[in-house]
C-alpha atoms as a PDB file:
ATOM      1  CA  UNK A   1      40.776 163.305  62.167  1.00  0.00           C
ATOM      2  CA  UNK A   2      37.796 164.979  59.888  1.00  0.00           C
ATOM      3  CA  UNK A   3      40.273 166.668  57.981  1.00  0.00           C
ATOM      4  CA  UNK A   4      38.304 169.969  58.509  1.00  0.00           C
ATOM      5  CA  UNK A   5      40.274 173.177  59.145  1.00  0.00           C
ATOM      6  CA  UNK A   6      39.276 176.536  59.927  1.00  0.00           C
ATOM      7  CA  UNK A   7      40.738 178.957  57.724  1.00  0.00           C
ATOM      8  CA  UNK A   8      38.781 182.863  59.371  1.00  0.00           C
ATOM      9  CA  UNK A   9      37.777 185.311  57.577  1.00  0.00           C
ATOM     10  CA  UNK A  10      38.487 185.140  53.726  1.00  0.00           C
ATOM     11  CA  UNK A  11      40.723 188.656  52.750  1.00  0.00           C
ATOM     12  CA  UNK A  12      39.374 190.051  49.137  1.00  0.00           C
ATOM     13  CA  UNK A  13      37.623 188.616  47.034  1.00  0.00           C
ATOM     14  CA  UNK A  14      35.697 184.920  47.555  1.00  0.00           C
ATOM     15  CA  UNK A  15      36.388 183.428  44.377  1.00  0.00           C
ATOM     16  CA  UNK A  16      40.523 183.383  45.796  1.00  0.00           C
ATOM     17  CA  UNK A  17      39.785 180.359  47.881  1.00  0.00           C
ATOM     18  CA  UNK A  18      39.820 178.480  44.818  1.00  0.00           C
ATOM     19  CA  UNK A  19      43.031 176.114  44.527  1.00  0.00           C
ATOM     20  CA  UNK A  20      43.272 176.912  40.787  1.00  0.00           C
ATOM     21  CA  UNK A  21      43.403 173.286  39.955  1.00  0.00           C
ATOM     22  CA  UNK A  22      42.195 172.888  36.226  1.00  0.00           C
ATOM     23  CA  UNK A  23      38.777 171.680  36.219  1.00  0.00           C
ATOM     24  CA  UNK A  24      37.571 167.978  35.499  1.00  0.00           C
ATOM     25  CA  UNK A  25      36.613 167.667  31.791  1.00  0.00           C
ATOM     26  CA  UNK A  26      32.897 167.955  31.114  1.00  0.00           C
ATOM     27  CA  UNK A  27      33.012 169.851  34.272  1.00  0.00           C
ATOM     28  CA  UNK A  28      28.941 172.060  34.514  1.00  0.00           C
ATOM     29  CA  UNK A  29      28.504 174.899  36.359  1.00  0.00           C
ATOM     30  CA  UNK A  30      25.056 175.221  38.062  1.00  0.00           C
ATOM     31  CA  UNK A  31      22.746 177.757  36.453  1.00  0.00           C
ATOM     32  CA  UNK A  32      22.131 180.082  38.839  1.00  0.00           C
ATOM     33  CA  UNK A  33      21.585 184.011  39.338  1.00  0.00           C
ATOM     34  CA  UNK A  34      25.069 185.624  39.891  1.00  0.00           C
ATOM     35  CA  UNK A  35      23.038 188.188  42.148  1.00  0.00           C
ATOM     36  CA  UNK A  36      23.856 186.934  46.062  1.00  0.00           C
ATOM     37  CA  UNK A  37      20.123 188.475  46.402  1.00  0.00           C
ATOM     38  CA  UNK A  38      18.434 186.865  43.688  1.00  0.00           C
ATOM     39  CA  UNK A  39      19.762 183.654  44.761  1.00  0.00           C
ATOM     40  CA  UNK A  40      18.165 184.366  48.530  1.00  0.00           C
ATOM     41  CA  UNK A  41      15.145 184.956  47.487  1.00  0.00           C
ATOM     42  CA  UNK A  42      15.165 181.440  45.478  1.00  0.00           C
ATOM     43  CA  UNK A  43      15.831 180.264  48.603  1.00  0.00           C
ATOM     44  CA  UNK A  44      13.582 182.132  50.523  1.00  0.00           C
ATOM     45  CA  UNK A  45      10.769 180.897  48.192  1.00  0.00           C
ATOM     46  CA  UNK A  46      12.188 177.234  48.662  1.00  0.00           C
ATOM     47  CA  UNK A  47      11.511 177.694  52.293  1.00  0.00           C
ATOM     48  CA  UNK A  48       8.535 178.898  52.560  1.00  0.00           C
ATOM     49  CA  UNK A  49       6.559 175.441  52.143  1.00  0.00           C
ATOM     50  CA  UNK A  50       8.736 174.063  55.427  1.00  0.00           C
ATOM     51  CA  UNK A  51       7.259 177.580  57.128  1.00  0.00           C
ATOM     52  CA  UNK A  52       3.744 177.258  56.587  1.00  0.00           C
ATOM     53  CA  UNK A  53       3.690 173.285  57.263  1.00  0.00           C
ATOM     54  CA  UNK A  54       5.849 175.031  60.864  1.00  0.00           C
ATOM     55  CA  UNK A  55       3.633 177.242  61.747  1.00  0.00           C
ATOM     56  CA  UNK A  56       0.269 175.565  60.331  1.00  0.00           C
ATOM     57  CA  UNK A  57       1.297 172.740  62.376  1.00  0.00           C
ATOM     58  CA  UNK A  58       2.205 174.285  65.775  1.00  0.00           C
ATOM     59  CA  UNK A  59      -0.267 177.692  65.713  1.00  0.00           C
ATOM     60  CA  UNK A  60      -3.202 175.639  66.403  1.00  0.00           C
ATOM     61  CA  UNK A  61      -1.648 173.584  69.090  1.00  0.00           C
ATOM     62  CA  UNK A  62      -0.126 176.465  71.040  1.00  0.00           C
ATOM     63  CA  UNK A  63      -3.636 178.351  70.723  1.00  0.00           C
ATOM     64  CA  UNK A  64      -5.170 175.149  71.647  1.00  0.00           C
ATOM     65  CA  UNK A  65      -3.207 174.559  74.897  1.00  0.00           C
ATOM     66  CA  UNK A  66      -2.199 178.036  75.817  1.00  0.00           C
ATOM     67  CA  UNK A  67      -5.315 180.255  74.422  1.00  0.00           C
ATOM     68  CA  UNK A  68      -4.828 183.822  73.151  1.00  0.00           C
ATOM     69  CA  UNK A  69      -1.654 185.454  74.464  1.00  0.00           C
ATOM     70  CA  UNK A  70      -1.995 187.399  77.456  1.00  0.00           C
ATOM     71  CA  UNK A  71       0.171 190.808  77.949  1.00  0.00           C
ATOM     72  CA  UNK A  72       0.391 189.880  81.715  1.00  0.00           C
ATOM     73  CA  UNK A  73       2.606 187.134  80.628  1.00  0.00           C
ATOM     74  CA  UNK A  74       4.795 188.627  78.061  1.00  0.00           C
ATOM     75  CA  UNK A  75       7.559 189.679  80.714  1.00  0.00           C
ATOM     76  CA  UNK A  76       7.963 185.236  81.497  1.00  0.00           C
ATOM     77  CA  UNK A  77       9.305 185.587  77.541  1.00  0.00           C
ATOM     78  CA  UNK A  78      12.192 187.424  78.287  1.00  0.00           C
ATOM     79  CA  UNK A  79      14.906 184.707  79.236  1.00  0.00           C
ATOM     80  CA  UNK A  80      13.426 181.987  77.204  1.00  0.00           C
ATOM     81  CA  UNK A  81      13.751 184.504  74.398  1.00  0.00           C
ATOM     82  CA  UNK A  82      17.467 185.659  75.303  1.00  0.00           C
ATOM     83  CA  UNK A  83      18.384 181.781  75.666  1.00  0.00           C
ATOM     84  CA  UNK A  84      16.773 181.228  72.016  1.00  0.00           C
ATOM     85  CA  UNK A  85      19.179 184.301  70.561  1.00  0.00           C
ATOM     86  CA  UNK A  86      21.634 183.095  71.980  1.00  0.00           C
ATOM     87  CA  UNK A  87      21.119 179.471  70.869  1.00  0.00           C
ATOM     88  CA  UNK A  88      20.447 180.422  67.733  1.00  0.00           C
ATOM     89  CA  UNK A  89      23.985 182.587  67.301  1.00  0.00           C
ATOM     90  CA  UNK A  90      25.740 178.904  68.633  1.00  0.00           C
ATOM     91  CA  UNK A  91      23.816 177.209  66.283  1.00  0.00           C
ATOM     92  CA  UNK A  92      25.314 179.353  63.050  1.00  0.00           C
ATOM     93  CA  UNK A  93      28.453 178.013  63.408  1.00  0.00           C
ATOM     94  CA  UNK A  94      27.439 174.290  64.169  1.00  0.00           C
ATOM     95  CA  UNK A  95      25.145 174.826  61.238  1.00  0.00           C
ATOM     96  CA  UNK A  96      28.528 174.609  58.886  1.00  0.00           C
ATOM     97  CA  UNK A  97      30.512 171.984  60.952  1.00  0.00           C
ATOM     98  CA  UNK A  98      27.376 170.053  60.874  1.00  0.00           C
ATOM     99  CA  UNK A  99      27.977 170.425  56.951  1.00  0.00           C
ATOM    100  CA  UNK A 100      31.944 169.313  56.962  1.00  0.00           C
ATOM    101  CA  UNK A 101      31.230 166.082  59.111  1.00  0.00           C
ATOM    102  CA  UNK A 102      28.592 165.176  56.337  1.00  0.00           C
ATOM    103  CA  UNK A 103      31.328 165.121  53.569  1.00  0.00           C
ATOM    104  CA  UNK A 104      33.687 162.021  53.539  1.00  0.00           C
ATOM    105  CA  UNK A 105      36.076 162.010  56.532  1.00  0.00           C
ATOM    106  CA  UNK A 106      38.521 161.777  54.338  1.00  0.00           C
ATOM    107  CA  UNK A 107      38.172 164.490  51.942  1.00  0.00           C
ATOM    108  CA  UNK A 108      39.706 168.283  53.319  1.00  0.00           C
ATOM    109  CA  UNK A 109      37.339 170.787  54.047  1.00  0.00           C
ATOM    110  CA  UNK A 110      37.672 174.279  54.868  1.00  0.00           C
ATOM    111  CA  UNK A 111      35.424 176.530  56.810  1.00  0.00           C
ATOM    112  CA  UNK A 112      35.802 179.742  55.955  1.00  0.00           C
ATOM    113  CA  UNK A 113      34.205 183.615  57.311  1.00  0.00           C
ATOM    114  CA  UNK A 114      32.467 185.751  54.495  1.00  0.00           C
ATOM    115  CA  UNK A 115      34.270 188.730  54.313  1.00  0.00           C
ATOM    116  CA  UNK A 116      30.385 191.209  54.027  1.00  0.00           C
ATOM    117  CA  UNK A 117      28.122 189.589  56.546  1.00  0.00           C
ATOM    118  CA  UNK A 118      30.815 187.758  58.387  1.00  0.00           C
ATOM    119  CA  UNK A 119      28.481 184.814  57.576  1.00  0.00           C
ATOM    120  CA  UNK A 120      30.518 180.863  57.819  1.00  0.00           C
ATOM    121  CA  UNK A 121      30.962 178.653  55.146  1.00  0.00           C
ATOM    122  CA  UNK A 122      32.580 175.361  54.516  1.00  0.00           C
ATOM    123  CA  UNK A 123      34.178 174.508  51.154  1.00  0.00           C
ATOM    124  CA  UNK A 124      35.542 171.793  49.528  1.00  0.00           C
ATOM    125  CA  UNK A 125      37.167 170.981  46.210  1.00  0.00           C
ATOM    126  CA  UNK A 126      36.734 167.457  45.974  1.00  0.00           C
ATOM    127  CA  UNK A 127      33.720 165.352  44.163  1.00  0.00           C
ATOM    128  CA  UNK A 128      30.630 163.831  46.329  1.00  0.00           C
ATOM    129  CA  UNK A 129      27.668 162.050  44.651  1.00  0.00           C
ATOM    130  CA  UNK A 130      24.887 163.818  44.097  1.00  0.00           C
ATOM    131  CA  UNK A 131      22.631 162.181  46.847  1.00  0.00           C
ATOM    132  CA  UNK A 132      25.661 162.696  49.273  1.00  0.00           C
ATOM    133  CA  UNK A 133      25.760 166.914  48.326  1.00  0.00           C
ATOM    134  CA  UNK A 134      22.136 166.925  49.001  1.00  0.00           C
ATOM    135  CA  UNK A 135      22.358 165.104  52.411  1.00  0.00           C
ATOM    136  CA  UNK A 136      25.451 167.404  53.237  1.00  0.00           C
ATOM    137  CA  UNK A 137      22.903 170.615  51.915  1.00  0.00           C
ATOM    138  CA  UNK A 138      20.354 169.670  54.073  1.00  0.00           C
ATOM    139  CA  UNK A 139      21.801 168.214  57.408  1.00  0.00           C
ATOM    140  CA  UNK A 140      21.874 171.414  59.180  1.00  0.00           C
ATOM    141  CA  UNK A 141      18.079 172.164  58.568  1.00  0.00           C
ATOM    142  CA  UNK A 142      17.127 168.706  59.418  1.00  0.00           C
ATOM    143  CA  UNK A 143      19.750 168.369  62.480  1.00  0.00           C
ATOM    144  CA  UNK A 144      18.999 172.131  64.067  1.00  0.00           C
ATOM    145  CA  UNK A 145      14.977 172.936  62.586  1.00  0.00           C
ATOM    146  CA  UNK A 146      13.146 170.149  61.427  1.00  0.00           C
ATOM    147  CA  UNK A 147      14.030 167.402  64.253  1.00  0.00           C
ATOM    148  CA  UNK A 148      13.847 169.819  67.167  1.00  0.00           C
ATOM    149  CA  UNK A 149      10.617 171.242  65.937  1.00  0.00           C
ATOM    150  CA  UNK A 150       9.134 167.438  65.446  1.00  0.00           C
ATOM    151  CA  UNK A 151      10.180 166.938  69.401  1.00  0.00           C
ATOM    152  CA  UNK A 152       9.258 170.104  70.236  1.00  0.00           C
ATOM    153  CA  UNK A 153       5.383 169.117  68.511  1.00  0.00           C
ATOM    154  CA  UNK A 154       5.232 165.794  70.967  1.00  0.00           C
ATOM    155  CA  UNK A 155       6.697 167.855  74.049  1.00  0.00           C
ATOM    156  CA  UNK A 156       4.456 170.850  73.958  1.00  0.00           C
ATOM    157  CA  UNK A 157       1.558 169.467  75.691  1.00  0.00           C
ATOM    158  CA  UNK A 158       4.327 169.485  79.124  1.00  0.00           C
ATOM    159  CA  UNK A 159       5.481 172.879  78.034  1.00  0.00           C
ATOM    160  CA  UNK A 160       4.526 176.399  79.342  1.00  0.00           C
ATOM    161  CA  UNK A 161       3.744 178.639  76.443  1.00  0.00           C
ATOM    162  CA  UNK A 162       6.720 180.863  76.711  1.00  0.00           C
ATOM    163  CA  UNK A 163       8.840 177.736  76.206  1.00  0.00           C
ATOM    164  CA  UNK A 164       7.243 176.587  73.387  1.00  0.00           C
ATOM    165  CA  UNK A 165       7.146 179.929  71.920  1.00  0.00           C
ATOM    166  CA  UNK A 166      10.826 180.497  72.107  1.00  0.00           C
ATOM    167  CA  UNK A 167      11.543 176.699  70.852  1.00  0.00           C
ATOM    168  CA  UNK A 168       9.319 177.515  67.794  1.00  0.00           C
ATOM    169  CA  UNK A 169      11.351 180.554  66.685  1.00  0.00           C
ATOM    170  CA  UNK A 170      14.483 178.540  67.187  1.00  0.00           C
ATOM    171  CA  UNK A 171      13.616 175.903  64.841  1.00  0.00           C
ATOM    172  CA  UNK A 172      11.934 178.485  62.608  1.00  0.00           C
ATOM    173  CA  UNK A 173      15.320 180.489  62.774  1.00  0.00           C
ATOM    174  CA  UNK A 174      17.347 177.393  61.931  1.00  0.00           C
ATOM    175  CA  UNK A 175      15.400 176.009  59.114  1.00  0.00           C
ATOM    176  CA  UNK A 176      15.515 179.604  57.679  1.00  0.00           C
ATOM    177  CA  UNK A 177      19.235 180.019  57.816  1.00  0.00           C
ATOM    178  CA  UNK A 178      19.453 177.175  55.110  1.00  0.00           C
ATOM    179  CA  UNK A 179      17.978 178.888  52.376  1.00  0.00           C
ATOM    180  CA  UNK A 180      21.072 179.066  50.853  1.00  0.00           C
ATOM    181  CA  UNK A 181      20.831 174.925  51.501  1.00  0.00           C
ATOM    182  CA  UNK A 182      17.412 174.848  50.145  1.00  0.00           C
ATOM    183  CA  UNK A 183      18.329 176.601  47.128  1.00  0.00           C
ATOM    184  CA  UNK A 184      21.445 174.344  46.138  1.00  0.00           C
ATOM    185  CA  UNK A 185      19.372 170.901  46.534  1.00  0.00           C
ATOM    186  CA  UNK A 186      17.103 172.903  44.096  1.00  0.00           C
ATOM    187  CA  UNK A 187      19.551 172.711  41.567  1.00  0.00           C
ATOM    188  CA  UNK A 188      21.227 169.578  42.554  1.00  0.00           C
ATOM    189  CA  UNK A 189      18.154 167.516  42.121  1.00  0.00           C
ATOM    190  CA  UNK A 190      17.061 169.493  39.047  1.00  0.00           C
ATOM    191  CA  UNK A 191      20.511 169.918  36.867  1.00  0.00           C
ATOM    192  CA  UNK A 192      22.743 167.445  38.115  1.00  0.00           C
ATOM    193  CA  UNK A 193      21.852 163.452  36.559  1.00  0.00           C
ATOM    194  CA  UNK A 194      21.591 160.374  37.936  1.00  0.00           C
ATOM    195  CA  UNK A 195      24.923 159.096  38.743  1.00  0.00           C
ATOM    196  CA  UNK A 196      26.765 162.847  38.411  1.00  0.00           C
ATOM    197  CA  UNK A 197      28.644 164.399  40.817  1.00  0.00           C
ATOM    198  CA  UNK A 198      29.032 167.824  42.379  1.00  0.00           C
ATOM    199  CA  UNK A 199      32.458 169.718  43.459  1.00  0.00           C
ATOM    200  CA  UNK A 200      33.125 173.675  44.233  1.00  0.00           C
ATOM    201  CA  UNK A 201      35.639 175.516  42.697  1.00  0.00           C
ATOM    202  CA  UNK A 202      35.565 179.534  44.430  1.00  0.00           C
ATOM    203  CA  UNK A 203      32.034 180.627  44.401  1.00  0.00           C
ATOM    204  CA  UNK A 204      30.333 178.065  42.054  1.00  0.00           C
ATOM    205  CA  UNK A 205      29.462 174.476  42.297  1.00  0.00           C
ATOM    206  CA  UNK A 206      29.551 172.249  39.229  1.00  0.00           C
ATOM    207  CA  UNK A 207      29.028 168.820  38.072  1.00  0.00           C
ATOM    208  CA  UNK A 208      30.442 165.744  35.822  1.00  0.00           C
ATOM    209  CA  UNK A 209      28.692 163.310  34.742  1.00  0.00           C
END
């Protein structure tokens, strides 16, 4: 119906996904470090504004409401804590089919395991607008972090602290796992223009105008 399919774990090298279909004419490929690590750490740095806004929002409330934390009460953390892992491990792969239900229904996308890091991915061939990539970039952060962590602001006054706690470093954890997210808006708003749009072909993205 979504025309999504889940390919596992790609064998080799990444850039084989690719269909080899000859690229559009005019096609741009984003500039971008060809280090995996360099590009995190853009990402990481993208990020970090949506952290401190986090935790600058919800550090004063907690020690507002809750106080300084008491050792006595660290051992009520454990199963919030455990649920949160485990939340957050469900939430990695909902992250990407969050990102294949954003493309056009009609367009095929494949999602796909990293062979180092066993990390998921979803990738597709075919042209979106540029607004549309940056939605489909960002959904998972907004959908997972930044909405839970809004509700999670209005509900903490009915929360015990442990609760909260644990709900913060779930939608910490989520909004950090888009870096990669972050990072490609980055270039999306600042390479590709008005009216462009943005495909992937193996491990790059590009644009035509």
């Amino acid at each position: 119906m979504w025309n999504i399919e889940f390919k596992g774990k790609v064998k080799g090298d990444l850039a084989k996904i690719s269909s080899g279909e000859p690229m559009p004419e005019g096609a741009v490929q984003f500039k971008e470090p060809e280090n995996s690590s360099k590009q995190f750490t853009a990402g990481t740095l993208l990020f970090t504004p949506f952290a401190a806004i986090m935790l600058g929002t919800a550090l004063p409330m907690m020690y507002h409401l809750y106080g300084k934390p008491d050792k006595s009460s660290l051992g009520h953390h454990v199963i919030p804590m455990v649920i949160c892992l485990a939340a957050m491990w469900v939430a990695m792969y909902v992250h990407e089919y969050i990102h294949a239900l954003l493309f056009p229904k009609e367009l095929k996308k494949d999602v796909y395991i990293a062979p180092e890091g066993g990390m998921f991915f979803v990738y597709c061939e075919q042209m979106v607008s540029k607004a549309r990539f940056i939605v489909i970039c960002m959904g998972p952060a907004v959908i997972l972090g930044i909405i839970p962590f809004i509700v999670l602001m209005i509900l903490m006054p009915q929360l015990p602290g442990y609760v909260t706690f644990a709900s913060l470093i779930f939608t910490l954890g989520n909004t950090f796992s888009a870096v990669g997210d972050f990072y490609n808006t980055y270039n999306c708003i600042r390479q590709v223009p008005k009216g462009g749009k943005v495909f992937n072909r193996g491990i790059h993205s590009y644009w035509v105008n």
